[in-house]
Protein backbone atom coordinates (compact mmCIF):
# COMPACT_ATOMS: atom_id res chain seq x y z
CA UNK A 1 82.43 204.66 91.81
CA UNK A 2 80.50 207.13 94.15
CA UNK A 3 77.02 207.42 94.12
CA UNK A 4 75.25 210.99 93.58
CA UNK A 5 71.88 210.84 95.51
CA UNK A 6 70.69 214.72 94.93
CA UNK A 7 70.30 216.34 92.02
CA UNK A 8 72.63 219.84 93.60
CA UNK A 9 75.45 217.38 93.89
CA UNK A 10 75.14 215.95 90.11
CA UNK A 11 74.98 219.82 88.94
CA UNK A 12 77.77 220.54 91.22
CA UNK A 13 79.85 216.94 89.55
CA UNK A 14 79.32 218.00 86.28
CA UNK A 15 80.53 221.42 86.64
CA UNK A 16 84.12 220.35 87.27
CA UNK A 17 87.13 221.14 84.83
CA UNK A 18 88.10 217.78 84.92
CA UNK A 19 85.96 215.23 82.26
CA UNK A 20 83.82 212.99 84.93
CA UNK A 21 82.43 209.55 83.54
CA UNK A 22 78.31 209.36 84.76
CA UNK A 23 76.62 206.02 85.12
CA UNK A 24 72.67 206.36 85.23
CA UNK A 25 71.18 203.28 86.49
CA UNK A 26 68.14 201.71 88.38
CA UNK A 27 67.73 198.97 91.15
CA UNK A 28 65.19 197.13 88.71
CA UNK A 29 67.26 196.82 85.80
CA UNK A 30 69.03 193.56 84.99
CA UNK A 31 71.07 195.20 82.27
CA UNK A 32 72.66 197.50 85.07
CA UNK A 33 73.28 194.53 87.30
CA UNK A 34 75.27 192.33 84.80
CA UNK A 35 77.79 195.59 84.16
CA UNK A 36 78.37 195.77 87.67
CA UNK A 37 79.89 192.37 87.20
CA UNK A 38 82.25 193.64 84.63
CA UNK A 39 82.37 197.71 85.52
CA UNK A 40 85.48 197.44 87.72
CA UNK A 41 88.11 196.44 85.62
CA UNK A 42 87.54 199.14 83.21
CA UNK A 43 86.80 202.04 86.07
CA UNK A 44 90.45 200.71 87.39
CA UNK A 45 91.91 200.97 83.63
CA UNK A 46 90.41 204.72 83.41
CA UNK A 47 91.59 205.90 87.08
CA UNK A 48 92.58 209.04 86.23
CA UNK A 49 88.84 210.18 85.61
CA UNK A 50 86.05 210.12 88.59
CA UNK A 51 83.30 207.97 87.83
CA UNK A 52 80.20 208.31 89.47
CA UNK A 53 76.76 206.56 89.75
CA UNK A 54 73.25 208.08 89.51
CA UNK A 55 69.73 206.21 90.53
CA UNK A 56 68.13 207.43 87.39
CA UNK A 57 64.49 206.88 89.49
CA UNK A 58 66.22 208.94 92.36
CA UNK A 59 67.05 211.62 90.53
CA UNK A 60 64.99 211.68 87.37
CA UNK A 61 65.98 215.47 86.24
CA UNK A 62 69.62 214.57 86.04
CA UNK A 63 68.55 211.77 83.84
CA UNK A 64 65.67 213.71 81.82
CA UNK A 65 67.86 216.89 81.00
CA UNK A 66 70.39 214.66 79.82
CA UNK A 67 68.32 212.33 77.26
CA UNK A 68 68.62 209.18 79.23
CA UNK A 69 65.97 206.94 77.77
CA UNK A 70 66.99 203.76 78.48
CA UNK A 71 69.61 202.45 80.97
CA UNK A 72 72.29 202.01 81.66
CA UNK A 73 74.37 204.63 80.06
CA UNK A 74 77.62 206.44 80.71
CA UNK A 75 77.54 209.69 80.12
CA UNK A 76 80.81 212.56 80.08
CA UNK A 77 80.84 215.24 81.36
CA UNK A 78 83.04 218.70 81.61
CA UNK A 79 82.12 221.96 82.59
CA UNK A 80 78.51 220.94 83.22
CA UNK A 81 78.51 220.26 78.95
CA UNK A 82 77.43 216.55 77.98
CA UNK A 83 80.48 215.68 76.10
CA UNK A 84 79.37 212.00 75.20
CA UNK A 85 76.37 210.06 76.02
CA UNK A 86 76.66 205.52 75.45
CA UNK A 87 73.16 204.94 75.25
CA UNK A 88 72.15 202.03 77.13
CA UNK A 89 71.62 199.26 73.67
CA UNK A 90 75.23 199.90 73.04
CA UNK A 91 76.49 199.74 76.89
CA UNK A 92 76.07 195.97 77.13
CA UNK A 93 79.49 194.60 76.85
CA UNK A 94 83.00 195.51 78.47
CA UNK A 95 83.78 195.80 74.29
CA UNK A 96 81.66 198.68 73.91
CA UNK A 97 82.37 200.55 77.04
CA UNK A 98 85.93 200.62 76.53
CA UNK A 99 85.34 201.56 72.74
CA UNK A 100 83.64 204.38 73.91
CA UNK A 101 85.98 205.94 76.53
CA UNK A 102 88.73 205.08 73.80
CA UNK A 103 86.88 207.52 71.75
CA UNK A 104 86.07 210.13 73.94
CA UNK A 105 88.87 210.04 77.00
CA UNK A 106 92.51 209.63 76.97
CA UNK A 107 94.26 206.80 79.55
């Protein structure tokens, strides 16, 4: 998973043709730390997309324009249009991740 540090490069991510999974996080949140333990696996299983990582403190408009109230979420993305958004209570288990790409993106 690369991380996006400015918010140029997230508008520039989000703009591609291509759906590209978004994970807004912080350094403070436990929530965010205990997915990271479980994040791979699934990341592998959906290779065929990019995933990326955003420092929702870092780069607060990225997070603010996209309704990202609580973290961590996985947002998708095409053509700079927020196809899906996981809000953080229901991104707590590997369950509910994959549930949610199974939804929205194809293996």
């Amino acid at each position: 998973m690369r991380t996006i540090s400015q918010y140029e490069e997230f508008k520039e991510i989000i703009a591609s043709e291509e759906p590209v999974v978004v994970k807004f996080f912080a350094d403070w949140c436990p929530d965010c730390t205990r997915m990271d333990f479980w994040i791979d696996p699934i990341v592998d299983e959906y290779h065929n997309y990019n995933w990326y990582k955003i420092n929702r403190d870092q780069v607060p408009e990225a997070a603010d324009e996209n309704d990202v109230m609580g973290i961590p979420s996985i947002l998708i993305f095409k053509d700079s249009e927020k196809l899906a958004h996981l809000h953080s209570a229901n991104a707590k288990t590997p369950e509910s991740v994959k549930a949610f790409l199974a939804e929205h993106l194809s293996k």
